[in-house]
Protein backbone atom coordinates (compact mmCIF):
# COMPACT_ATOMS: atom_id res chain seq x y z
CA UNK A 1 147.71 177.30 220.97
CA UNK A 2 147.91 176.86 217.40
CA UNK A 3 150.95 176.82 215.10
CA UNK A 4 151.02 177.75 211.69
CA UNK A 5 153.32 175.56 209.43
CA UNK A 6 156.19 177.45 207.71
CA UNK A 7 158.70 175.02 206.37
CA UNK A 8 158.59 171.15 206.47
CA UNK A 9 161.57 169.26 206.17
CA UNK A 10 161.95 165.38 206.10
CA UNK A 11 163.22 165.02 209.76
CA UNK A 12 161.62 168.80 211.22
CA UNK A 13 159.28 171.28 210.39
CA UNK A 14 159.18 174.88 211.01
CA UNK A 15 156.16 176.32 212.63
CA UNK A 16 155.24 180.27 213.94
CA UNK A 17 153.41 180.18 217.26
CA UNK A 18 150.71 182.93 217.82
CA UNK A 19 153.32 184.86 219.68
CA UNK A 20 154.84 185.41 216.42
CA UNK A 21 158.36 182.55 217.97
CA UNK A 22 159.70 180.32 214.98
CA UNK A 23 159.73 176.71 216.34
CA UNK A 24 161.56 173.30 215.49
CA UNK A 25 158.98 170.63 215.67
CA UNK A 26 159.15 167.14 214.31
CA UNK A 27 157.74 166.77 210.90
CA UNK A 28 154.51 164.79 211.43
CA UNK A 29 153.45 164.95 208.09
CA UNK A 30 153.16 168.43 207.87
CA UNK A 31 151.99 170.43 204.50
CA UNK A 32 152.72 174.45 204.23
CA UNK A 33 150.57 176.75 204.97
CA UNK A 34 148.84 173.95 207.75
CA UNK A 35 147.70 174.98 211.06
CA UNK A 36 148.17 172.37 213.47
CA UNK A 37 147.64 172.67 217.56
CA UNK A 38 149.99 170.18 218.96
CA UNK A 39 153.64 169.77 218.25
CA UNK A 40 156.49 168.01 219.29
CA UNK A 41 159.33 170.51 219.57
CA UNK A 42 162.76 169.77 218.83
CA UNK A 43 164.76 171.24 221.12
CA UNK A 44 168.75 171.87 221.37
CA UNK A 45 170.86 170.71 223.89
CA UNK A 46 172.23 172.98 226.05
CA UNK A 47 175.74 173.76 225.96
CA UNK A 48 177.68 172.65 229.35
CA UNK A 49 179.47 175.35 231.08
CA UNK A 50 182.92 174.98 232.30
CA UNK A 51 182.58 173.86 236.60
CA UNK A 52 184.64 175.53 238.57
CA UNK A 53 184.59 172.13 240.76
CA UNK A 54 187.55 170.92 238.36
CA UNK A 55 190.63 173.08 239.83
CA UNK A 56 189.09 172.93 242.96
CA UNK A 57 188.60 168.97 243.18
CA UNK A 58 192.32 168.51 241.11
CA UNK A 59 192.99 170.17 244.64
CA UNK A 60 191.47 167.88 246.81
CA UNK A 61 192.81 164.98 245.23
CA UNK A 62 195.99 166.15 245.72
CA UNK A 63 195.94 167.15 248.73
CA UNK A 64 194.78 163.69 249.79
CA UNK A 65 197.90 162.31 247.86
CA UNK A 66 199.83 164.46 250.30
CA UNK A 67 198.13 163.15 253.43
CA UNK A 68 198.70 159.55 252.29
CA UNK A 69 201.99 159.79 251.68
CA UNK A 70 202.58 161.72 255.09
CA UNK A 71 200.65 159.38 257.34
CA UNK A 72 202.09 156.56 255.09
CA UNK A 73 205.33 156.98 254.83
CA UNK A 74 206.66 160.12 256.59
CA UNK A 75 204.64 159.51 259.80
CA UNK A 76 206.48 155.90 260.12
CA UNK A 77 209.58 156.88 259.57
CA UNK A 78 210.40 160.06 260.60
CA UNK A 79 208.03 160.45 263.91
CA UNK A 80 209.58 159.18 267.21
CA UNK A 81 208.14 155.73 268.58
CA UNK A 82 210.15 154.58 271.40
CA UNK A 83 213.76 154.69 272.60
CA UNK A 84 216.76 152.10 273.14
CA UNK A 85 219.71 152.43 275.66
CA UNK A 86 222.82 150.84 275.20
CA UNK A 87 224.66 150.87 278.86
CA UNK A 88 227.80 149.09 278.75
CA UNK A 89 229.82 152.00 280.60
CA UNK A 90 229.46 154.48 277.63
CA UNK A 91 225.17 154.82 278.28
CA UNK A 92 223.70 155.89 274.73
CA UNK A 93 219.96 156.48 274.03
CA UNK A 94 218.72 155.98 270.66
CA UNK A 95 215.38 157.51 269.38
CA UNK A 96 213.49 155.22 266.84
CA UNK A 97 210.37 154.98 264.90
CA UNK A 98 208.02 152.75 264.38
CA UNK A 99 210.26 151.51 260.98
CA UNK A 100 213.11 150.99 263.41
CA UNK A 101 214.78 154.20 262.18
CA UNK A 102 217.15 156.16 263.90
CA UNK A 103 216.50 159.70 264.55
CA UNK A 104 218.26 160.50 267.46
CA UNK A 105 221.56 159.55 269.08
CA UNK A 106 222.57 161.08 272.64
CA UNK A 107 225.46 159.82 275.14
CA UNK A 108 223.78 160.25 278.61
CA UNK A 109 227.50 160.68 280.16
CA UNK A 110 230.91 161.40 279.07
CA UNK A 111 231.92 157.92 277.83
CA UNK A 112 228.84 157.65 275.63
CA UNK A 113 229.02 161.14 274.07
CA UNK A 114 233.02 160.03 273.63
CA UNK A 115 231.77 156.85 272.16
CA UNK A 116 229.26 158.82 269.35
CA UNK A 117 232.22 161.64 268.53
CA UNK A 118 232.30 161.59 264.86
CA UNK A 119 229.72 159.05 264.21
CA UNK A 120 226.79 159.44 261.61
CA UNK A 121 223.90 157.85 262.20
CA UNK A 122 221.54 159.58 260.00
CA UNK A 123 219.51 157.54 257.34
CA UNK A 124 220.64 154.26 259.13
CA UNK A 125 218.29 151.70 260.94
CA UNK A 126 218.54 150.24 264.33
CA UNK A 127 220.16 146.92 263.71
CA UNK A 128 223.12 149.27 261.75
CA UNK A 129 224.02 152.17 264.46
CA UNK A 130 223.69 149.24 267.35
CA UNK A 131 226.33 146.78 265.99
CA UNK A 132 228.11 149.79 264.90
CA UNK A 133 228.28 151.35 268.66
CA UNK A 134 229.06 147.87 270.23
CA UNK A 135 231.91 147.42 267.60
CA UNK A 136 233.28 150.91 268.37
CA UNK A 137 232.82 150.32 272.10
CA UNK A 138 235.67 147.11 271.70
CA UNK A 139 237.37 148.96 269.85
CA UNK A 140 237.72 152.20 272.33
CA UNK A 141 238.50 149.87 274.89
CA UNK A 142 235.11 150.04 276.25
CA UNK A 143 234.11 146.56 276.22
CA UNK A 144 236.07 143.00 276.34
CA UNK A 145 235.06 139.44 276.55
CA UNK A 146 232.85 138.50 278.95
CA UNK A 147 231.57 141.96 280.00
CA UNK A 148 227.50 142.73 280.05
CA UNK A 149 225.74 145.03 277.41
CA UNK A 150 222.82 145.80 278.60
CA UNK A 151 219.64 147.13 276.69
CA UNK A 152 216.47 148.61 277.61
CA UNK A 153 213.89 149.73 274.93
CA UNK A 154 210.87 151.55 275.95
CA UNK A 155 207.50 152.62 274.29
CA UNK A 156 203.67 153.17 274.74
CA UNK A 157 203.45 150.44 272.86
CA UNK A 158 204.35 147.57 274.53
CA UNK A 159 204.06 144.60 271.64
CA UNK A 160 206.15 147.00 269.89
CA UNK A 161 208.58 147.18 272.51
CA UNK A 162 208.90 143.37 273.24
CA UNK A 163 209.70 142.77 269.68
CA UNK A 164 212.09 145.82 269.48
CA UNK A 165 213.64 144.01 272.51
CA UNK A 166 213.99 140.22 271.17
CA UNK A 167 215.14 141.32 267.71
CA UNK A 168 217.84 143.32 269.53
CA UNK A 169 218.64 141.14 271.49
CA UNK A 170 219.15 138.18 268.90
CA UNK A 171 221.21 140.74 266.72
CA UNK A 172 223.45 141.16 269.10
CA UNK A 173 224.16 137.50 269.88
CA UNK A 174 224.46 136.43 266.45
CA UNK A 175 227.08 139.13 266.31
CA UNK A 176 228.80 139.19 269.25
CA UNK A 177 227.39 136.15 271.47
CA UNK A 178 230.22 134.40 271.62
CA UNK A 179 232.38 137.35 273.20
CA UNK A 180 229.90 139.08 275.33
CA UNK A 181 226.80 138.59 277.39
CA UNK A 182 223.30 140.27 276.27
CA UNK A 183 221.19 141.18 279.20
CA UNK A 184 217.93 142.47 278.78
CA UNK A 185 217.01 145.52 281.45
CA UNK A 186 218.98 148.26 282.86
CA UNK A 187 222.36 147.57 284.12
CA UNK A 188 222.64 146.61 287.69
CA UNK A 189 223.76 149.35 289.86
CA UNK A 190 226.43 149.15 292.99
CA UNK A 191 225.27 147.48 295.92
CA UNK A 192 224.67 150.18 298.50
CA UNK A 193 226.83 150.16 301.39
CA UNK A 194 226.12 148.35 304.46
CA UNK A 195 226.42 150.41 307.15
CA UNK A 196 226.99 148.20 310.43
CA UNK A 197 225.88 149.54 313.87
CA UNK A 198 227.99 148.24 316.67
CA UNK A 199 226.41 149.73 320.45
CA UNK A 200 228.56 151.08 322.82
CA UNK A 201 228.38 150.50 326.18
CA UNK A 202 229.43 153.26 328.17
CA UNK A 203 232.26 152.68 331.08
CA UNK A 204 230.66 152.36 334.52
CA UNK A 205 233.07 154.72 336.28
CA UNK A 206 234.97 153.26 339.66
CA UNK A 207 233.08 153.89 342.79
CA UNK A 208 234.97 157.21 344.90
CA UNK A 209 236.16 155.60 347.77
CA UNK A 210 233.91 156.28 351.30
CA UNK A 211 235.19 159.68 352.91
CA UNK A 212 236.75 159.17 356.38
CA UNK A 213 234.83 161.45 358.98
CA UNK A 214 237.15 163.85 360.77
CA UNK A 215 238.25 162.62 364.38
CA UNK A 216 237.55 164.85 367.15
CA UNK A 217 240.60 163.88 368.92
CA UNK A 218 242.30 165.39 365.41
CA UNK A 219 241.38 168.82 365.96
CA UNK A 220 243.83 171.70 366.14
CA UNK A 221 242.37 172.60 369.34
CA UNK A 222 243.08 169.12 371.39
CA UNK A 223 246.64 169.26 373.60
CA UNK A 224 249.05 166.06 374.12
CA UNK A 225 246.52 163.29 373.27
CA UNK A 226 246.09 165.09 369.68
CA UNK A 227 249.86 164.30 368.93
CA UNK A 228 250.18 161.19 370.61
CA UNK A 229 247.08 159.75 368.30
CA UNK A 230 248.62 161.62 365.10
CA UNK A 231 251.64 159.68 365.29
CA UNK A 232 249.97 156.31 365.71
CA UNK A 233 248.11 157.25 362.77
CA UNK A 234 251.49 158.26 361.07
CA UNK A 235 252.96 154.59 362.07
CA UNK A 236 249.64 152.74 360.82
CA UNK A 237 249.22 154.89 357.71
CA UNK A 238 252.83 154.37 356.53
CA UNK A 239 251.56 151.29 354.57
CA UNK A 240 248.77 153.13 352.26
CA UNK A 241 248.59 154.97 349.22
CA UNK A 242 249.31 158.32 348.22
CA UNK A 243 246.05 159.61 349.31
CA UNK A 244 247.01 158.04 352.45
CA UNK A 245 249.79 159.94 352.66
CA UNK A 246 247.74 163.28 352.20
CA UNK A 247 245.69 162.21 354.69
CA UNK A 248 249.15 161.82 356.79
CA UNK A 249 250.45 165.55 355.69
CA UNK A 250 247.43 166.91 357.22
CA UNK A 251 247.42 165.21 360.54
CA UNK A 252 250.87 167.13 360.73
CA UNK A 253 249.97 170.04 360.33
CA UNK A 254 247.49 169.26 363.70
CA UNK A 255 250.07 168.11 365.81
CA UNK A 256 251.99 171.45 364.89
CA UNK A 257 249.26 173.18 366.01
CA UNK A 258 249.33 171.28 369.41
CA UNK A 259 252.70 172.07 370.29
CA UNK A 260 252.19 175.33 369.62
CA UNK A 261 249.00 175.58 372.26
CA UNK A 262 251.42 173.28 374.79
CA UNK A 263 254.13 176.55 374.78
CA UNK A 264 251.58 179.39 374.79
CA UNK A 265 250.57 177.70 378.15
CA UNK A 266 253.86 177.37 379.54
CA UNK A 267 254.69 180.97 378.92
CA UNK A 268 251.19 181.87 380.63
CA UNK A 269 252.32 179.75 383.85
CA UNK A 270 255.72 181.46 383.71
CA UNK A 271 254.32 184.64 383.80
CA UNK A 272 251.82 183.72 386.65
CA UNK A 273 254.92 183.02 388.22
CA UNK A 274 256.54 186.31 387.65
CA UNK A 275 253.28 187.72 388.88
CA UNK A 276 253.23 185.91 392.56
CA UNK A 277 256.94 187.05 393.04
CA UNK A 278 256.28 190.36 392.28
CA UNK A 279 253.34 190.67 394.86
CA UNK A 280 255.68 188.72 397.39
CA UNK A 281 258.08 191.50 397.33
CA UNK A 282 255.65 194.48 397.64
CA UNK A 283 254.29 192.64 400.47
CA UNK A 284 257.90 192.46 402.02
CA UNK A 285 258.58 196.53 401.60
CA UNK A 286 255.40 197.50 403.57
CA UNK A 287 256.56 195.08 406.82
């Protein structure tokens, strides 16, 4: 393509392209009125927009100020860890995080939730509300010298939880070791009650003693011998027992009945008799 030279300048000259465009070239020497084919043009630099990146990645940057500081400081400190009992006989349960903050504080029966009435634990650490509960427990009457607090920390995490459990532990000692005993673990519980078996033997009940068979000679049917025999057995039974003496009552009763048969028959031979003299005399009236 040629280019017509238009205006030269020390640093640029103007040229007019056969599509009739006024270009910025570098000034190679140039006269007016010269027709030249190749050209260096000088061009501008282009103006730079405003991104609308900037807002958008002022954003992102803080949001990712906002995420540090939650997973670095609020996550720490304000996100439950692990948990610590005090049993001593108030039995309180303290909720920690990982910074050995406190963010929880529940009596698991009446004397604990007695032994937290009134007390703010919010904003303090774990050393703080523990020495504070033990002191509050002597001073409720709770705990005297000598007596066993007993602490138990647990957590998924269990280096965490040793450590949580030493440092306690030597807190407390420093404190109070002189006075009362630190015992790692839950406190012991009552013994259960021994129940003791004793076997009873039942009683082997007294033999009954053998039945005496009836005598035939004893039946209410047998004349004179029957009451001669009953009163022998009267005479040798005089020495037993009571149910001797039964025995006795009812051999009675059989020699009743014999005397009874003896005077039916004598009023049968009586009347025999009445009967012969009778027939004696009719025989008399027909001689």
């Amino acid at each position: 393509m040629n280019y017509l030279v238009m205006e030269v300048h020390p640093a640029y000259a103007v040229v007019l392209d056969e599509e009739g465009r006024f270009l910025k070239t570098a000034n190679l020497r140039y006269q007016v009125g010269d027709t030249v084919q190749d050209i260096v043009e000088l061009r501008r630099p282009q103006e730079k927009r405003p991104s609308l990146w900037k807002p958008l990645s002022g954003l992102a940057a803080l949001a990712a100020c906002l995420c540090l500081v939650f997973f670095g400081y609020y996550q720490p400190n304000f996100t439950p860890y692990g948990a610590l009992r005090i049993q001593i006989n108030p039995d309180v349960e303290l909720t920690l995080s990982r910074t050995d903050r406190v963010l929880e504080l529940e009596g698991l029966n009446e004397d604990g939730q007695a032994l937290i009435e009134g007390y703010d634990y919010q904003g303090k650490d774990r050393e703080n509300v523990t020495g504070a509960l033990v002191e509050r427990a002597i001073d409720q009457g709770y705990l005297s010298g000598g007596e066993t607090v007993s602490i138990t920390v647990t957590s998924s995490d269990a280096d965490w939880q040793a450590r949580e459990e030493q440092e306690v532990r030597d807190d407390l000692e420093e404190r109070y070791g002189e006075t009362i005993v630190i015992q790692i673990g839950s406190a012991p519980t009552e013994p259960p009650v021994t129940e003791v078996v004793i076997p009873v033997t039942p009683a082997t009940p007294e033999p009954a003693p053998p039945a005496v068979p009836d005598d035939p000679e004893d039946s209410p049917g047998s004349v004179g011998e029957t009451g001669d025999a009953d009163r022998d057995d009267d005479w040798d039974d005089g020495d037993d027992g009571d149910e001797d003496d039964d025995g006795d009552q009812d051999d009675d009763v059989d020699d009743d009945g014999g005397q009874d048969d003896d005077e039916d028959d004598q009023d049968d031979d009586e009347d025999d008799q009445d009967d012969d003299e009778n027939d004696e005399d009719d025989r008399n009236e027909d001689d």
